[in-house]
C-alpha atoms as a PDB file:
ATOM      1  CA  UNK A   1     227.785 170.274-161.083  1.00  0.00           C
ATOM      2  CA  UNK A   2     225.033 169.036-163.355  1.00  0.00           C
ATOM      3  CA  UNK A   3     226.827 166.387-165.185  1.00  0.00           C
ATOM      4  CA  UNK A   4     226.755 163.267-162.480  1.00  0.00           C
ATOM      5  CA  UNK A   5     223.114 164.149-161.302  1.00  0.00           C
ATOM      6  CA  UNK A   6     222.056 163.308-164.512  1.00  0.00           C
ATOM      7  CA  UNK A   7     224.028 160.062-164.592  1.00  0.00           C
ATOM      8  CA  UNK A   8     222.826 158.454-162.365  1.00  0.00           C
ATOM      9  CA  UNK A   9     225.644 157.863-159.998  1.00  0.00           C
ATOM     10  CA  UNK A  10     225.537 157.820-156.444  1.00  0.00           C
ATOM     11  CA  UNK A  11     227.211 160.933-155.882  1.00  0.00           C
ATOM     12  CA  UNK A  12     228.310 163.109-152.535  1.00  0.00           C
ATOM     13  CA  UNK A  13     228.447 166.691-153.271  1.00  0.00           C
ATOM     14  CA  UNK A  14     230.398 169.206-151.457  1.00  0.00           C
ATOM     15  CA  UNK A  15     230.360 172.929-151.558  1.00  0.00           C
ATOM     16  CA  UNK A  16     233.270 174.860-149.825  1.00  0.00           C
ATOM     17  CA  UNK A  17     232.431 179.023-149.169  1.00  0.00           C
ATOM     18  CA  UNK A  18     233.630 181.926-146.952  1.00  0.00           C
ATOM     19  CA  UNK A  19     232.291 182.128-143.480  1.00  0.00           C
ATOM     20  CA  UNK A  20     230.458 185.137-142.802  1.00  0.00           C
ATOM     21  CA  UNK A  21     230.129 184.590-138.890  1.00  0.00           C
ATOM     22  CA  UNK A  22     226.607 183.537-139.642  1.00  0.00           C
ATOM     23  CA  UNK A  23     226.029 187.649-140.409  1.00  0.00           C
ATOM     24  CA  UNK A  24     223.829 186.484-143.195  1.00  0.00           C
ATOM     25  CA  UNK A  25     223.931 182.903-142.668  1.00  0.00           C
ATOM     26  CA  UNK A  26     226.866 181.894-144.929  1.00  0.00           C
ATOM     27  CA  UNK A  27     225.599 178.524-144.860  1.00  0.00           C
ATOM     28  CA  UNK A  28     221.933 179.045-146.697  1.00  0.00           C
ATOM     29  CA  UNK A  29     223.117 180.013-150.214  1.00  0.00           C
ATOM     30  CA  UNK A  30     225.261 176.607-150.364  1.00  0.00           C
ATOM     31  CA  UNK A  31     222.596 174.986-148.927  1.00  0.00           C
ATOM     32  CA  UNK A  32     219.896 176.286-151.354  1.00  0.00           C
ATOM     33  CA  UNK A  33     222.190 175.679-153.889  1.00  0.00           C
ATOM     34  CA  UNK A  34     222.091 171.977-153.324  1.00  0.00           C
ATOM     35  CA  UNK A  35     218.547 171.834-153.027  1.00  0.00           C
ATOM     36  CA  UNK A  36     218.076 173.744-156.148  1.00  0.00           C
ATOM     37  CA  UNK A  37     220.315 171.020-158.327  1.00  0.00           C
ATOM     38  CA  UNK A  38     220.058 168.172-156.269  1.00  0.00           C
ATOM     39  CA  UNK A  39     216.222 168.101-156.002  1.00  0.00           C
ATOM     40  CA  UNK A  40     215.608 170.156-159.291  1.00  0.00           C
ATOM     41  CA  UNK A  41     214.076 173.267-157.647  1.00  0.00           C
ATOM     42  CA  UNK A  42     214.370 176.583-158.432  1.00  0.00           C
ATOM     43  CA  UNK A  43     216.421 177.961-155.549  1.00  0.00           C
ATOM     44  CA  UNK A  44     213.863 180.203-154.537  1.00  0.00           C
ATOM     45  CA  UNK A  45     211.733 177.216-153.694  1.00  0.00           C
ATOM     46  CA  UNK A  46     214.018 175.279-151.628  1.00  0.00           C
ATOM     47  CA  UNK A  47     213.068 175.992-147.989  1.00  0.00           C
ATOM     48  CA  UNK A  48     215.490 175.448-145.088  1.00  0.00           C
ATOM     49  CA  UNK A  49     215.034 174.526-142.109  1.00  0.00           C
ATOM     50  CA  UNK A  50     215.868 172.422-138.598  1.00  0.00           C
ATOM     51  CA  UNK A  51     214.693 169.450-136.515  1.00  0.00           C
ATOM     52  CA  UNK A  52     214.707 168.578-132.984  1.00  0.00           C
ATOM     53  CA  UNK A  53     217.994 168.200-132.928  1.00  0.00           C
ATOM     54  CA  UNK A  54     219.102 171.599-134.617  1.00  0.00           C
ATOM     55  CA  UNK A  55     220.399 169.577-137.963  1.00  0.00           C
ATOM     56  CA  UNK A  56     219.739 171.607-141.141  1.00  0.00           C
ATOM     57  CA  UNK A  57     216.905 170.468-143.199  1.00  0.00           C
ATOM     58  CA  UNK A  58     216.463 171.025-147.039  1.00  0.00           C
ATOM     59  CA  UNK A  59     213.103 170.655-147.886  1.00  0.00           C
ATOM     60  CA  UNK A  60     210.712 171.658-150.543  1.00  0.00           C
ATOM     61  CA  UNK A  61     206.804 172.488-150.618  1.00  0.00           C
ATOM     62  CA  UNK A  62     205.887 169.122-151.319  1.00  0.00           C
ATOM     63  CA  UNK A  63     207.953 167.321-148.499  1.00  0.00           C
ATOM     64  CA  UNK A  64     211.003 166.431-150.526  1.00  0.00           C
ATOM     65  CA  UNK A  65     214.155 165.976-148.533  1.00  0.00           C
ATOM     66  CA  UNK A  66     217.655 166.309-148.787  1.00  0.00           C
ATOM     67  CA  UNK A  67     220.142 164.481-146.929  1.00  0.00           C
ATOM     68  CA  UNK A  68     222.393 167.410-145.740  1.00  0.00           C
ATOM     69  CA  UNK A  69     225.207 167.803-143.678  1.00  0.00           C
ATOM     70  CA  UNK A  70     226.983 171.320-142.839  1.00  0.00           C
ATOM     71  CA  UNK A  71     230.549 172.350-141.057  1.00  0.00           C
ATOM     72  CA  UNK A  72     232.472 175.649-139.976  1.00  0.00           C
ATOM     73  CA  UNK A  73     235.900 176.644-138.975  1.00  0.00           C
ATOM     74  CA  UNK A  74     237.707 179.749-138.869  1.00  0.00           C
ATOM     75  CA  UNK A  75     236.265 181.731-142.368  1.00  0.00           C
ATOM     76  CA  UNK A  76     235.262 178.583-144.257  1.00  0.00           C
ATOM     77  CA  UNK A  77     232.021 176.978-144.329  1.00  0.00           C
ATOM     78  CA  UNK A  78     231.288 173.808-146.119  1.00  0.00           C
ATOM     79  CA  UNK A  79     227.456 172.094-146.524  1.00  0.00           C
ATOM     80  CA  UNK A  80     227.698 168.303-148.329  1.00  0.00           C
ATOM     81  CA  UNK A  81     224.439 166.859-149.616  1.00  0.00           C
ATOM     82  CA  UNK A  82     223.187 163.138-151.633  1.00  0.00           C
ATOM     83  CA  UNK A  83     220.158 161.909-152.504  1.00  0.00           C
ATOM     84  CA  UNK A  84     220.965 158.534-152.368  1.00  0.00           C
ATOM     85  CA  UNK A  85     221.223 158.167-148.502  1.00  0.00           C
ATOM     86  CA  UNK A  86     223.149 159.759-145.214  1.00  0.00           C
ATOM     87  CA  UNK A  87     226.199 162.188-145.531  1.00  0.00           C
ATOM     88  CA  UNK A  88     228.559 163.582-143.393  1.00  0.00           C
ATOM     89  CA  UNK A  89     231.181 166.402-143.192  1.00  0.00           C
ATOM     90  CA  UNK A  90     233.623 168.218-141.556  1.00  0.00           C
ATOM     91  CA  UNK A  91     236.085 170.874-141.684  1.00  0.00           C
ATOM     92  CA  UNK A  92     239.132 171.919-139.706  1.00  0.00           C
ATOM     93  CA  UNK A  93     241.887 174.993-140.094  1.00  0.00           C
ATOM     94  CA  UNK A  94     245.125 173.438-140.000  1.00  0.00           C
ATOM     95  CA  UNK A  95     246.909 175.307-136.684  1.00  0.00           C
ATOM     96  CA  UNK A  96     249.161 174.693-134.107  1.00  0.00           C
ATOM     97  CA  UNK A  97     247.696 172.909-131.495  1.00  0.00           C
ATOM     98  CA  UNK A  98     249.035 169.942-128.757  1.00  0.00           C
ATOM     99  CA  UNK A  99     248.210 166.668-130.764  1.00  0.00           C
ATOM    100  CA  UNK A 100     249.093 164.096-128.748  1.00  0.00           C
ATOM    101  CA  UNK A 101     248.193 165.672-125.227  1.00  0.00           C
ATOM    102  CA  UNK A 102     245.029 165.901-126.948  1.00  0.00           C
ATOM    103  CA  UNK A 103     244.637 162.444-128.294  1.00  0.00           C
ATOM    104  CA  UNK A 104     245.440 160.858-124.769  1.00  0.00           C
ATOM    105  CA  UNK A 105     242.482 163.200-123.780  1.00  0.00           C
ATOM    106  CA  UNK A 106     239.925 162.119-126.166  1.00  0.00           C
ATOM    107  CA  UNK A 107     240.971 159.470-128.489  1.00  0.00           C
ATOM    108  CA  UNK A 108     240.887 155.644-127.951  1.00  0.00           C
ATOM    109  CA  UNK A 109     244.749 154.383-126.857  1.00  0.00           C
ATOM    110  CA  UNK A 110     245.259 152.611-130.314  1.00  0.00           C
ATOM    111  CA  UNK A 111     244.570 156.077-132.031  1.00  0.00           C
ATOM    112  CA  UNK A 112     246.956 157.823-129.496  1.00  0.00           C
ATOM    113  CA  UNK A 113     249.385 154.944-130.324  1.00  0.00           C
ATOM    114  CA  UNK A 114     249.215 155.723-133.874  1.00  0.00           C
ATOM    115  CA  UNK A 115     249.823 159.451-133.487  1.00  0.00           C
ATOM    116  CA  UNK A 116     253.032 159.391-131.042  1.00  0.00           C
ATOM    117  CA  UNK A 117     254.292 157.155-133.541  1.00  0.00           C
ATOM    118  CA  UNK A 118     253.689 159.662-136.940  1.00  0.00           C
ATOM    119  CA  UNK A 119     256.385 162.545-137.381  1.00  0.00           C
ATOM    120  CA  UNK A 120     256.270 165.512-135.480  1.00  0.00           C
ATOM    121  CA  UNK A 121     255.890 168.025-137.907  1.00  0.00           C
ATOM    122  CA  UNK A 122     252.337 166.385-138.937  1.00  0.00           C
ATOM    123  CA  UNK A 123     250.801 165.315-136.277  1.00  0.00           C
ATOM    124  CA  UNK A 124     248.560 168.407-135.712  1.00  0.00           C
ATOM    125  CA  UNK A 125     247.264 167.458-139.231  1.00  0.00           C
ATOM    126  CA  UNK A 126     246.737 163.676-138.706  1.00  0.00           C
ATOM    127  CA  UNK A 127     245.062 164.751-134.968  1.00  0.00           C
ATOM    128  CA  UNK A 128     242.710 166.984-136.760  1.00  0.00           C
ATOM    129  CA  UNK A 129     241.950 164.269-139.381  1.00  0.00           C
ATOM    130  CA  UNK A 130     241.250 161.691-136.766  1.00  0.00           C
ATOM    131  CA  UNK A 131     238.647 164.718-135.424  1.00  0.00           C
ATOM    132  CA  UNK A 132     237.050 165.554-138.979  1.00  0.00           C
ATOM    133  CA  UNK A 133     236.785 161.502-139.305  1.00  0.00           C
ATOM    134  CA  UNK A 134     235.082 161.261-136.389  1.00  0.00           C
ATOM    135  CA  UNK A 135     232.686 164.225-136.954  1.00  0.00           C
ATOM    136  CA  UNK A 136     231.683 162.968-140.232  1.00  0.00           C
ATOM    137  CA  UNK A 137     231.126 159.730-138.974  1.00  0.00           C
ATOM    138  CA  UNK A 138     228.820 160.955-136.330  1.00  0.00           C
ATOM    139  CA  UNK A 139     227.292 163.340-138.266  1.00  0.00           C
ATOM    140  CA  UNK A 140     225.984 160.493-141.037  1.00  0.00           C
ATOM    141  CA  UNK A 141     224.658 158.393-138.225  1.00  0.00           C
ATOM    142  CA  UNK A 142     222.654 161.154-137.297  1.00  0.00           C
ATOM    143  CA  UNK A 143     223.899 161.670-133.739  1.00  0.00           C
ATOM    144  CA  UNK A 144     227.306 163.646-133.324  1.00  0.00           C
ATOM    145  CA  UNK A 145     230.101 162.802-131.318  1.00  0.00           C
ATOM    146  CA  UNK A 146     227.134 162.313-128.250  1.00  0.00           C
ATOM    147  CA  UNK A 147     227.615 158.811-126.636  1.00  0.00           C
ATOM    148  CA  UNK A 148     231.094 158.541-126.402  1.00  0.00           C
ATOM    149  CA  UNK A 149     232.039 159.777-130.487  1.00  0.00           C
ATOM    150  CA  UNK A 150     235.622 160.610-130.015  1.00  0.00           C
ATOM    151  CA  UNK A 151     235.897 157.050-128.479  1.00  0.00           C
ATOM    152  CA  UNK A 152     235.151 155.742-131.810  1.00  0.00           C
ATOM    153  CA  UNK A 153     237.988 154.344-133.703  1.00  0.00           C
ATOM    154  CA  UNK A 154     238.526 155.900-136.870  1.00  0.00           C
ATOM    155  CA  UNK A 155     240.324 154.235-139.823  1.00  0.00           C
ATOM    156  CA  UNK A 156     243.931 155.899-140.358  1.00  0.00           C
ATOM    157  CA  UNK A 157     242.764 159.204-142.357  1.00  0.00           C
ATOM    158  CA  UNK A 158     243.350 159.368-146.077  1.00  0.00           C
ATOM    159  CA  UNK A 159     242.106 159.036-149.107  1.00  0.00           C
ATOM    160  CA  UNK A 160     240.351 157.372-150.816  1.00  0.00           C
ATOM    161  CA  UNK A 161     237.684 156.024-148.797  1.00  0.00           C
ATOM    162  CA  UNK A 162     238.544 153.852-145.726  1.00  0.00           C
ATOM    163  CA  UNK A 163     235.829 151.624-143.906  1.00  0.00           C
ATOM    164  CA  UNK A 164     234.802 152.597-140.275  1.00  0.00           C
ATOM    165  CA  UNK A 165     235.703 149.961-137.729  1.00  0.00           C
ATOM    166  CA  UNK A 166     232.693 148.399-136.367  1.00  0.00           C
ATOM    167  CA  UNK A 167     230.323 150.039-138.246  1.00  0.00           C
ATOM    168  CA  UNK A 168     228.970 147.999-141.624  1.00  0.00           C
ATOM    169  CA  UNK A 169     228.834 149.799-145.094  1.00  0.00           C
ATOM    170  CA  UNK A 170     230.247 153.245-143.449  1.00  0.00           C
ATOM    171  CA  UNK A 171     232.788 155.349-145.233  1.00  0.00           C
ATOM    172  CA  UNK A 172     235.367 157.910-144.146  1.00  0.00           C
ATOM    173  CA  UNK A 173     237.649 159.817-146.386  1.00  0.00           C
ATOM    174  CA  UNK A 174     239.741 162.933-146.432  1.00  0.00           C
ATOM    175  CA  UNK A 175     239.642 164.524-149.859  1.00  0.00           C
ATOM    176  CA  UNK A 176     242.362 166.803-150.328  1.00  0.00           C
ATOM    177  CA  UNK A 177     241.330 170.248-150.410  1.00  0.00           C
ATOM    178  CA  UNK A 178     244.786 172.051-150.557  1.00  0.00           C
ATOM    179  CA  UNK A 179     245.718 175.371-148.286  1.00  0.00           C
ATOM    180  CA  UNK A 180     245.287 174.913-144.424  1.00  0.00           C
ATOM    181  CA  UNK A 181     242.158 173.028-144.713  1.00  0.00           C
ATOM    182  CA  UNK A 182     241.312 169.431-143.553  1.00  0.00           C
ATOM    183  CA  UNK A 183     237.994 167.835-145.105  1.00  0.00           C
ATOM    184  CA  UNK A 184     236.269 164.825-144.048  1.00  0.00           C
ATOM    185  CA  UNK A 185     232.948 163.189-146.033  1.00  0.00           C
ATOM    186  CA  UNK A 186     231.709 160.039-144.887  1.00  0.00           C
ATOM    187  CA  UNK A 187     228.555 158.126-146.031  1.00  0.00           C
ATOM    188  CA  UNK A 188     226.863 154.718-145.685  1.00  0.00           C
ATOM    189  CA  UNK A 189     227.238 152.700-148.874  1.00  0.00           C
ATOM    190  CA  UNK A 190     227.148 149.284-150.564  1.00  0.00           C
ATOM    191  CA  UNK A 191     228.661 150.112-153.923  1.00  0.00           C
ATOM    192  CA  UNK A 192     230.547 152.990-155.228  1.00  0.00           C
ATOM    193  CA  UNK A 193     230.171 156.166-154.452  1.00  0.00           C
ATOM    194  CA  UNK A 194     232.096 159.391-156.065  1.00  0.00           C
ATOM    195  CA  UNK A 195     232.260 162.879-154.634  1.00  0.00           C
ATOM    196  CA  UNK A 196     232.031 166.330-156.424  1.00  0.00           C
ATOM    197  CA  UNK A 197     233.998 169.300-154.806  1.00  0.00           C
ATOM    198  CA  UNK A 198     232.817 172.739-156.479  1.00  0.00           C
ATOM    199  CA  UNK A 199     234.908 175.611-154.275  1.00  0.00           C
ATOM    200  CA  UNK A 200     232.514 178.573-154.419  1.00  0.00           C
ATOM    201  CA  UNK A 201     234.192 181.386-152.687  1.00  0.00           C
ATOM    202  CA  UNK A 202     237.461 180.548-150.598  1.00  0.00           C
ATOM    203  CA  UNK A 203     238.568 182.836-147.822  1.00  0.00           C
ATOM    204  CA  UNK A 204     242.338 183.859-149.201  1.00  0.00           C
ATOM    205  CA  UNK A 205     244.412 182.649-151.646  1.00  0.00           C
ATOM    206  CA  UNK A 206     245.897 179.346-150.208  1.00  0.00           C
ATOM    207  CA  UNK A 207     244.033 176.990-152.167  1.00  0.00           C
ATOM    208  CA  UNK A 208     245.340 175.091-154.905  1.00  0.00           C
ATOM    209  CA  UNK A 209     243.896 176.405-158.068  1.00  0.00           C
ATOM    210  CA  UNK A 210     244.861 172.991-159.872  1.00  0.00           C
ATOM    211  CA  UNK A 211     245.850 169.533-158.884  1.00  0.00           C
ATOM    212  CA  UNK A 212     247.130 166.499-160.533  1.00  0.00           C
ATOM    213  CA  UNK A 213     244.740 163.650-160.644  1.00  0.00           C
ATOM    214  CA  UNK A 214     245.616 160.136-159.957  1.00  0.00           C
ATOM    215  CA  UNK A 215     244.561 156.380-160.195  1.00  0.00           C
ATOM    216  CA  UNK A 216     244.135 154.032-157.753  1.00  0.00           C
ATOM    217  CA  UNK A 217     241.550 151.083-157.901  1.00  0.00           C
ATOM    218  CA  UNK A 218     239.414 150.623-154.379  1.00  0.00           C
ATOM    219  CA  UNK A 219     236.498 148.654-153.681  1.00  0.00           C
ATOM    220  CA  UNK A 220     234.601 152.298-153.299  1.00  0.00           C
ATOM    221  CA  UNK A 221     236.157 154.275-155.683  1.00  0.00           C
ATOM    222  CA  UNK A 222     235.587 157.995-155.954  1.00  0.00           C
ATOM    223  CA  UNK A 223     235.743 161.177-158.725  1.00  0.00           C
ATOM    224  CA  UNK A 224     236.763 164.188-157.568  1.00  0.00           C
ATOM    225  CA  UNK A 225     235.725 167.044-159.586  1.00  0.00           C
ATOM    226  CA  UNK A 226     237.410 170.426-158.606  1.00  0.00           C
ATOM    227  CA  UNK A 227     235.775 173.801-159.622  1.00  0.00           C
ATOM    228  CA  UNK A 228     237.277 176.853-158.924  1.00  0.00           C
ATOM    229  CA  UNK A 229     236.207 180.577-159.384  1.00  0.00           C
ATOM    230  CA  UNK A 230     239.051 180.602-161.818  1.00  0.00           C
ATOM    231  CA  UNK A 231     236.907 178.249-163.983  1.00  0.00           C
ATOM    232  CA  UNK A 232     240.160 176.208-164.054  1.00  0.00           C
ATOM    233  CA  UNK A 233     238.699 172.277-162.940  1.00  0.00           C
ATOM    234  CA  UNK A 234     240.490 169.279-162.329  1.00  0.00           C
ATOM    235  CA  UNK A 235     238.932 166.031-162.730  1.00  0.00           C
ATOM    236  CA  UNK A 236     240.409 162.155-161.491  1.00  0.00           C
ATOM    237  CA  UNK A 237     239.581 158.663-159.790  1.00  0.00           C
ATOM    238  CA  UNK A 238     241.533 158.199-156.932  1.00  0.00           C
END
């Protein structure tokens, strides 16, 4: 992942591991492993730690910062960092689950009017992209899903980015991972922003070890840049 920092470009990075249950940390390598490229550290120097609020903090000795942002589900564990300004991520493993008793629940009536009317067979994944969205989202604006977060309307999930209703110069996306995985970055921006996926270590083998790469011109266009362990990469604009 060197080539963008040294471009220039306002760039979210995302790391995707195994999750250890926390039995070391799985978490602390990626996150040291951002710190070490993205604030051009030795790893060894980049010191973690957490604020009030129990958010991870990147730091080194002489008080630089990273903008981090970290997420678990079953066996995966995924940290996203950018030095340009606030990130946010989430994961999910895809799974049966009631998606529209669930939306009623939680989600704002337009959002559980959008999901009766999807197909059946998806709607588990389009509920749990709604619920990355809107973990991302809170995540970036530095406060959760406290204060009524799965109230806020989402954008209908996709890729590539999508603005946030009601918020100004926030982004939501859901880069496609492959396997039973749904990903969600967002980020606050005013001009384009592209996002680097390097796969470290992924729990099984349902991942897609290549992808085709397609075009499609937005007003916040994004690169994706897969690396696998394979050392087989795929690299487009969506």
């Amino acid at each position: 992942m060197g080539q963008l920092t040294a471009s220039g470009r306002d760039t979210a990075y995302v790391w995707v591991g195994r999750d250890t249950g926390g039995q070391p940390d799985s978490s602390a390598d990626l996150l040291r492993r951002a710190g070490g490229l993205l604030l051009d550290r030795p790893a060894a120097e980049v010191l973690l730690t957490h604020d009030s609020a129990g958010r991870p903090v990147v730091r080194t000795a002489r008080s630089e910062r990273l903008p981090v942002s970290v997420s678990r589900t079953a066996g995966v564990v995924v940290v996203a960092a950018r030095t340009t300004g606030a990130v946010g991520v989430d994961v999910e493993r895809i799974r049966p689950l009631p998606a529209l008793a669930l939306a009623r629940r939680w989600f704002p009536p337009a959002e559980s009017a959008w999901l009766t009317d999807r197909p059946e067979a998806g709607r588990a994944v389009d509920f749990l992209r709604l619920w990355t969205a809107k973990e991302a989202v809170g995540k970036t604006l530095g406060r959760g899903l406290r204060g009524g977060g799965l109230l806020r309307e989402m954008p209908p999930p996709g890729w590539p980015w999508r603005p946030v209703p009601g918020v100004e110069a926030l982004w939501v996306g859901h880069p496609l991972l492959g396997g039973d995985v749904v990903l969600a970055v967002a980020v606050h921006a005013t001009a384009q922003v592209e996002v680097e996926i390097e796969v470290v270590q992924w729990p099984g083998h349902d991942v897609a070890a290549e992808r085709s790469a397609s075009v499609e011109r937005t007003s916040l266009p994004v690169v994706v840049r897969g690396s696998w362990s394979s050392r087989r990469s795929t690299r487009g604009r969506l």
